[in-house]
N, C-alpha and C. Protein backbone atom coordinates (compact mmCIF):
# COMPACT_ATOMS: atom_id res chain seq x y z
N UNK A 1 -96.81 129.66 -53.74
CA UNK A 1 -95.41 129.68 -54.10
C UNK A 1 -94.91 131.12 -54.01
N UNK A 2 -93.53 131.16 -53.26
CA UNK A 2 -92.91 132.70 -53.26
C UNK A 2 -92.35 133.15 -54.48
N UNK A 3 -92.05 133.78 -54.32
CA UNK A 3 -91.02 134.92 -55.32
C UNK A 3 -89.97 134.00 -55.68
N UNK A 4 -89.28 133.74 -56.42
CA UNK A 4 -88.23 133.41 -57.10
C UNK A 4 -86.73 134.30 -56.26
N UNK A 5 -85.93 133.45 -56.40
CA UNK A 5 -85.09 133.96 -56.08
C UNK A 5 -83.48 133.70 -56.84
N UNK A 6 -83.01 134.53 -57.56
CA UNK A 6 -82.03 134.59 -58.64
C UNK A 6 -80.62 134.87 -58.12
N UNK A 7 -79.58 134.42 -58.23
CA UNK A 7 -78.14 134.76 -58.06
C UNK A 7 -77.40 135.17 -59.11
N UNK A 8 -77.09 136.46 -59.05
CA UNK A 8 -76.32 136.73 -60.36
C UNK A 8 -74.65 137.07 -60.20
N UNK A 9 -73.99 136.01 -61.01
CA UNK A 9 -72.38 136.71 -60.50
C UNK A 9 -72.18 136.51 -61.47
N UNK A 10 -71.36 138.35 -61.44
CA UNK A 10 -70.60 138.73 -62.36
C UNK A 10 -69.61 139.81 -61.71
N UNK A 11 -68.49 139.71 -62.37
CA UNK A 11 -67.51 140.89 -61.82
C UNK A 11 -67.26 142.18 -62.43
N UNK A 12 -68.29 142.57 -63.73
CA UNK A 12 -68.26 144.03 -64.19
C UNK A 12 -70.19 144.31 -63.42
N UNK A 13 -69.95 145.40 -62.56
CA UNK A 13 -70.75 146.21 -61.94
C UNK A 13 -71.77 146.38 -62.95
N UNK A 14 -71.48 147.14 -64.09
CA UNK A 14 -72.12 147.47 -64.88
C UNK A 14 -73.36 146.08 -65.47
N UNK A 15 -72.90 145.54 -65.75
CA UNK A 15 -73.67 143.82 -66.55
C UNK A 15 -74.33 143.57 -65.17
N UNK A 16 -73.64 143.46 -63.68
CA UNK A 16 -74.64 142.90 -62.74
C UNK A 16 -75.73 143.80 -62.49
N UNK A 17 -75.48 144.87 -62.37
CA UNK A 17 -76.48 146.19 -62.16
C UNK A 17 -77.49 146.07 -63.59
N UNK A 18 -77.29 145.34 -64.73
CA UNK A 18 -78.66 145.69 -65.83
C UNK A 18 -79.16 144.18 -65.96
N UNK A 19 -78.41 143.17 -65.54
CA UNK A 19 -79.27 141.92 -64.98
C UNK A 19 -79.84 141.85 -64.20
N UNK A 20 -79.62 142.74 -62.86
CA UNK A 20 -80.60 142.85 -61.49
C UNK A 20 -81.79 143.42 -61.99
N UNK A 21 -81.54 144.84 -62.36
CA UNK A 21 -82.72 145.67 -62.66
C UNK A 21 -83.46 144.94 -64.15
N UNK A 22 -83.31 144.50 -64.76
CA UNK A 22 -84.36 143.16 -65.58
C UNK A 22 -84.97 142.53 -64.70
N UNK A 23 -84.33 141.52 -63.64
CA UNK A 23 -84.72 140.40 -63.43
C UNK A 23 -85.94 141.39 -62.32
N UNK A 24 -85.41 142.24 -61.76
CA UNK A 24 -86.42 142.59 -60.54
C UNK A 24 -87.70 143.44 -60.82
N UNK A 25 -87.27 143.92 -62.32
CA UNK A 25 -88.35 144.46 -63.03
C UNK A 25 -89.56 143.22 -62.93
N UNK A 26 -88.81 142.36 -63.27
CA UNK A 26 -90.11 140.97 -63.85
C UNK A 26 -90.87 140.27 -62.66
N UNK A 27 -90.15 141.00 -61.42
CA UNK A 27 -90.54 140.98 -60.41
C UNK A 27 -89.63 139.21 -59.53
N UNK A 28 -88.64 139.10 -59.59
CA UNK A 28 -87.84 138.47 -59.09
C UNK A 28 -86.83 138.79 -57.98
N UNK A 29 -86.78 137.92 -57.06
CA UNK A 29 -85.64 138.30 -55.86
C UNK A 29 -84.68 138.27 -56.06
N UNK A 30 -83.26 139.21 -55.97
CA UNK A 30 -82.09 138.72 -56.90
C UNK A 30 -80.65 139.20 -55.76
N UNK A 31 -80.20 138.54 -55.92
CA UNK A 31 -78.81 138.17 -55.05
C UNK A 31 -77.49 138.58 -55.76
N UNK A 32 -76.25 139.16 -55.28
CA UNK A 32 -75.64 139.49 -56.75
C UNK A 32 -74.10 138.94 -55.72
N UNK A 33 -73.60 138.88 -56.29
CA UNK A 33 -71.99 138.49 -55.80
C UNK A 33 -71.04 139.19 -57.07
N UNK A 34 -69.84 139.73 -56.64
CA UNK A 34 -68.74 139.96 -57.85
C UNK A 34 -67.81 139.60 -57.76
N UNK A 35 -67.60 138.21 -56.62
CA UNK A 35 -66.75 137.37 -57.25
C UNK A 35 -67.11 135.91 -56.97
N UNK A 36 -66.16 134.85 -57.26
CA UNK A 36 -66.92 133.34 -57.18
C UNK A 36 -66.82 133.60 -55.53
N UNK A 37 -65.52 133.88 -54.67
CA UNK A 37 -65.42 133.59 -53.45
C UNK A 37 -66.91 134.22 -52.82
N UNK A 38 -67.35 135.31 -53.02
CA UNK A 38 -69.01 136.14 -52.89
C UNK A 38 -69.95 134.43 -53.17
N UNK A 39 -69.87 134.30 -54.55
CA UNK A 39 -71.14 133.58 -54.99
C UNK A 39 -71.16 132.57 -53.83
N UNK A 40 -69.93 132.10 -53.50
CA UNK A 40 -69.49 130.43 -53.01
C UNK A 40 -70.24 130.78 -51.58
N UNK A 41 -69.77 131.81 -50.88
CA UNK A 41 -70.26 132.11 -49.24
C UNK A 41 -71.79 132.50 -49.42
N UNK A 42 -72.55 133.62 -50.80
CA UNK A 42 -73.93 133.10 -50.58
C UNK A 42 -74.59 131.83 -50.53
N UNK A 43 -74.21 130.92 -51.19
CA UNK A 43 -74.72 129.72 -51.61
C UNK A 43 -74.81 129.03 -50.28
N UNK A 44 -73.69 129.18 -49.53
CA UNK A 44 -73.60 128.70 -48.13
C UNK A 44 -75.22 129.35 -47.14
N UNK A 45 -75.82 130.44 -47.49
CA UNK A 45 -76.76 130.82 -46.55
C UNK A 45 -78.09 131.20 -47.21
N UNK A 46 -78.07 131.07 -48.75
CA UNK A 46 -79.35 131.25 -49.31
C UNK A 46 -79.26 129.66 -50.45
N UNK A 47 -80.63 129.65 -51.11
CA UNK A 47 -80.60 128.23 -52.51
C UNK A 47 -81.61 129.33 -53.00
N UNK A 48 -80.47 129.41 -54.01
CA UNK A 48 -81.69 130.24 -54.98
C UNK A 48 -82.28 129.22 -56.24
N UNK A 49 -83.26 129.93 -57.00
CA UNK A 49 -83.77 129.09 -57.34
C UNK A 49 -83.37 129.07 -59.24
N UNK A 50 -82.10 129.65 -59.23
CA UNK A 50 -81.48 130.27 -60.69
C UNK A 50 -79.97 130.45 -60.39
N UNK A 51 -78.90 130.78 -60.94
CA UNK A 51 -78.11 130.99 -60.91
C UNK A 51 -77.84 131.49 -62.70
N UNK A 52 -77.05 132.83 -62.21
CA UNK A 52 -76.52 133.36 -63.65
C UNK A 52 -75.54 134.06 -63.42
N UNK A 53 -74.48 133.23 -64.36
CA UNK A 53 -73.10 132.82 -63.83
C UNK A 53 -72.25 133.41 -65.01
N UNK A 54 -71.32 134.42 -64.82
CA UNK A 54 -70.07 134.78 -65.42
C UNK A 54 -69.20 133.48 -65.53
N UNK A 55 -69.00 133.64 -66.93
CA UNK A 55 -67.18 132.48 -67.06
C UNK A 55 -66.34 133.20 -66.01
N UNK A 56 -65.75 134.56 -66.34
CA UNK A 56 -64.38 135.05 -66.29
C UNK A 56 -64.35 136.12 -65.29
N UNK A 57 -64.49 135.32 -63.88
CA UNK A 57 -64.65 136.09 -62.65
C UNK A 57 -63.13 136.04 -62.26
N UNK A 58 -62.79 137.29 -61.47
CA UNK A 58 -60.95 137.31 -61.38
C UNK A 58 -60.42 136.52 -60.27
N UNK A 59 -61.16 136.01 -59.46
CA UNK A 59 -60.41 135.06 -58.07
C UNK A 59 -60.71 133.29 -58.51
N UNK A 60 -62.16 133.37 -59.39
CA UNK A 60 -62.07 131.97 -59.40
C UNK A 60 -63.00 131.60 -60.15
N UNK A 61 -62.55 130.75 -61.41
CA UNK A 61 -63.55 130.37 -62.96
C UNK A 61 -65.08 130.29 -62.81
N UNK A 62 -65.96 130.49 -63.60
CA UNK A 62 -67.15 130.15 -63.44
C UNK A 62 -67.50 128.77 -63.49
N UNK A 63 -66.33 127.89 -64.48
CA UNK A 63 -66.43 126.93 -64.35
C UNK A 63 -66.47 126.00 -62.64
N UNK A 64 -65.06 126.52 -61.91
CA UNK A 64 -65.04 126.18 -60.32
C UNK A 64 -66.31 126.07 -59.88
N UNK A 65 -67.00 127.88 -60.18
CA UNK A 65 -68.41 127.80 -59.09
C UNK A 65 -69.21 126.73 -59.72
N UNK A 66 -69.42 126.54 -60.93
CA UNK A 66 -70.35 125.64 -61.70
C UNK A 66 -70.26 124.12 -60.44
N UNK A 67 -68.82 123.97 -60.80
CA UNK A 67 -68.35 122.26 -60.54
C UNK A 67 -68.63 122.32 -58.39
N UNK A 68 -68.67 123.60 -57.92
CA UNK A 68 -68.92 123.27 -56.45
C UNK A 68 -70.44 123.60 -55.99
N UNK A 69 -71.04 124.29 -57.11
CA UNK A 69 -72.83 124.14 -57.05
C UNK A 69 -73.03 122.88 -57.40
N UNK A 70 -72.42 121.82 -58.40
CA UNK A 70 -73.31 120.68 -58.46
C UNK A 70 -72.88 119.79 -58.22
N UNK A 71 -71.90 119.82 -57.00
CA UNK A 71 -71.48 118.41 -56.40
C UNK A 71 -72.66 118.95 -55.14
N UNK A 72 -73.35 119.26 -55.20
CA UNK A 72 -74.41 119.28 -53.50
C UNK A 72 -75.77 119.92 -54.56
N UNK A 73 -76.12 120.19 -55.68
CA UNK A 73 -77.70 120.95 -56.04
C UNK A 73 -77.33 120.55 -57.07
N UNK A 74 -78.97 120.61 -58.11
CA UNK A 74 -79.15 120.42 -59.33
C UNK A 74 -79.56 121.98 -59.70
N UNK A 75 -79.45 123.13 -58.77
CA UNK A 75 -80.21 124.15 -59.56
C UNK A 75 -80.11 125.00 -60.89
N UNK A 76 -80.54 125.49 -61.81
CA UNK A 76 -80.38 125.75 -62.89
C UNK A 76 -79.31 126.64 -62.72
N UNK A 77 -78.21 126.76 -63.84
CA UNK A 77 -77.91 127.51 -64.10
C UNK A 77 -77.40 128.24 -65.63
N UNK A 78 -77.03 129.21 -65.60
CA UNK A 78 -77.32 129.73 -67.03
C UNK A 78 -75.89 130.72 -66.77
N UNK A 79 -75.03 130.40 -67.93
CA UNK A 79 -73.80 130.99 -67.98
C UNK A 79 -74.16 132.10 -68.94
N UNK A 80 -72.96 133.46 -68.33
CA UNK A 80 -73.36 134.52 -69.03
C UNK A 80 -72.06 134.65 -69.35
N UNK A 81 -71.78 134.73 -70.88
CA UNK A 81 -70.07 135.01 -71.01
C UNK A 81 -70.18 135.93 -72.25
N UNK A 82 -68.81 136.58 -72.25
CA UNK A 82 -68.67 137.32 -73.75
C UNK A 82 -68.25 136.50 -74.78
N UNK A 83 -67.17 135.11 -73.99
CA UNK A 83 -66.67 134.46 -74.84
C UNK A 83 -67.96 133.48 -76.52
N UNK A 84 -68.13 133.47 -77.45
CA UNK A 84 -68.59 132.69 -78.25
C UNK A 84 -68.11 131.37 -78.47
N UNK A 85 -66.70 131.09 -78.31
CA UNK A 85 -66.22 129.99 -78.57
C UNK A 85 -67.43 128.89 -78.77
N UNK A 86 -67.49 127.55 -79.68
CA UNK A 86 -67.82 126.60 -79.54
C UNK A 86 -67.64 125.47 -78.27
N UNK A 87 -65.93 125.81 -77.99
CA UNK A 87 -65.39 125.00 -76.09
C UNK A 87 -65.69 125.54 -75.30
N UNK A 88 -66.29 126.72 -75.01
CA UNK A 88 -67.01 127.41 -73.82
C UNK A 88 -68.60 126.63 -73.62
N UNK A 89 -69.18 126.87 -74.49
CA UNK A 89 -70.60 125.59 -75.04
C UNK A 89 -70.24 124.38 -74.32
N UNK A 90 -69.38 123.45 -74.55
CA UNK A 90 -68.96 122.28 -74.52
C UNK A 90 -68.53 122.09 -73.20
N UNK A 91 -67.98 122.71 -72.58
CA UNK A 91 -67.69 123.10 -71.48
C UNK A 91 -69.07 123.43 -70.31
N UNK A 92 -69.77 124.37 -71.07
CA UNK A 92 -71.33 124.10 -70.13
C UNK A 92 -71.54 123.03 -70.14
N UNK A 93 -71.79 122.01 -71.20
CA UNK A 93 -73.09 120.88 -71.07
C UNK A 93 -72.10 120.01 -70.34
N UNK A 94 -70.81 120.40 -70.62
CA UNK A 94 -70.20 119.01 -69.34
C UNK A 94 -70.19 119.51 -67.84
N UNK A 95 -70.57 120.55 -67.67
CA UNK A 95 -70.87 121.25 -66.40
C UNK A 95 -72.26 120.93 -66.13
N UNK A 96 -73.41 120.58 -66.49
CA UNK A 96 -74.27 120.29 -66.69
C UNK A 96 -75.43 122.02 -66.51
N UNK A 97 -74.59 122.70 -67.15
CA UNK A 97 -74.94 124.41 -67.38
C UNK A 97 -76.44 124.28 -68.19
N UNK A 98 -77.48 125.02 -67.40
CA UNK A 98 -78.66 124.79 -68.13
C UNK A 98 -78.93 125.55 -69.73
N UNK A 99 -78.39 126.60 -69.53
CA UNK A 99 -77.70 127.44 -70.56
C UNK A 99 -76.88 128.13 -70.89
N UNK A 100 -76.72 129.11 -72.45
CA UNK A 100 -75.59 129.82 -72.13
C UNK A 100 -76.21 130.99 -73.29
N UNK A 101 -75.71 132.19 -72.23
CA UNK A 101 -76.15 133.73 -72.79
C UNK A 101 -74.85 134.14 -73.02
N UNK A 102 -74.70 134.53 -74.56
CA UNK A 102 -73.88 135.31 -74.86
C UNK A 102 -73.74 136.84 -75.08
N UNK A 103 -73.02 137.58 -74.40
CA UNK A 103 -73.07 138.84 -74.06
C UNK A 103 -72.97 139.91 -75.78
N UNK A 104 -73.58 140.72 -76.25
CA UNK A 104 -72.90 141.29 -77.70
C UNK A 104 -71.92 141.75 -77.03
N UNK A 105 -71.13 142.14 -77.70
CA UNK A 105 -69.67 143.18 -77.50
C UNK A 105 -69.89 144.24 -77.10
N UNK A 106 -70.98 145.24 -77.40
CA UNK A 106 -70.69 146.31 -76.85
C UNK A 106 -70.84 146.04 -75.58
N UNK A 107 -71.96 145.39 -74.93
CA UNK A 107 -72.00 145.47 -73.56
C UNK A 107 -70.82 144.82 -73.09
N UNK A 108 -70.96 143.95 -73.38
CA UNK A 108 -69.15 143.26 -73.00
C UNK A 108 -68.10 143.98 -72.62
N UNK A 109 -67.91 144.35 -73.69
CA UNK A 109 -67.00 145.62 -73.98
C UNK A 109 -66.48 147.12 -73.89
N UNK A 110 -67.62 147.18 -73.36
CA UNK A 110 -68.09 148.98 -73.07
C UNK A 110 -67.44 149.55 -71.73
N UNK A 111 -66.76 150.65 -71.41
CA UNK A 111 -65.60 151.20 -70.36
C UNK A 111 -66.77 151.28 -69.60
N UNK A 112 -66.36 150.94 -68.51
CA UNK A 112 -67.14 151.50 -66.97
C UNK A 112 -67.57 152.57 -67.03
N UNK A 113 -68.60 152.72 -66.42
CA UNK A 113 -68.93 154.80 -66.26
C UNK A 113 -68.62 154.73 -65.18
N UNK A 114 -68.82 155.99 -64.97
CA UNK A 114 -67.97 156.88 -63.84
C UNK A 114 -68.99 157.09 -62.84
């Protein structure tokens, strides 16, 4: 069996850049998109074997990418949001979202560096 191979979209640089360098630490192949229209055209030429998915991408919901990964794959995916809400939750499992990572605030929250 190969390497794993992970998709991570998110649209702050910062959060995709310290999810890559985790995941590739652990020794995983990792794919990154920063926006859904990115995620939507990888998906078209790679199947990864993960997906970790921003809600609140600026061209198009995480929910969208959720609902056009699983009309064609079952592959996992795992939403990464700042939001806590209880309807964000509710909203995964009717997406059939394998999980959901909630971001603390500072990282959430924290100004871009320079």
């Amino acid at each position: 069996m190969g390497t794993a191979t992970i998709l991570v979209v998110d649209d702050e640089r910062k959060i995709r850049d310290l999810v890559r360098s985790y995941l590739e630490r652990e020794g995983y192949a990792v794919l990154v998109a920063e926006t859904g229209q990115r995620a939507l055209e990888t998906l078209e030429r790679a199947n990864p074997d993960l997906i970790v998915l921003d809600l609140m991408l600026p061209d198009l919901s995480g929910e969208e990418i959720a609902r056009a990964v699983r009309s064609h794959s079952s592959v996992p995916i795992i939403m990464l949001t700042a939001k806590a809400a209880e309807d964000d939750r509710v909203t995964g499992l009717r997406l059939s979202i394998s999980s959901t990572a909630s971001l603390p605030t500072r990282v959430a929250c924290s100004p871009a560096s320079s």
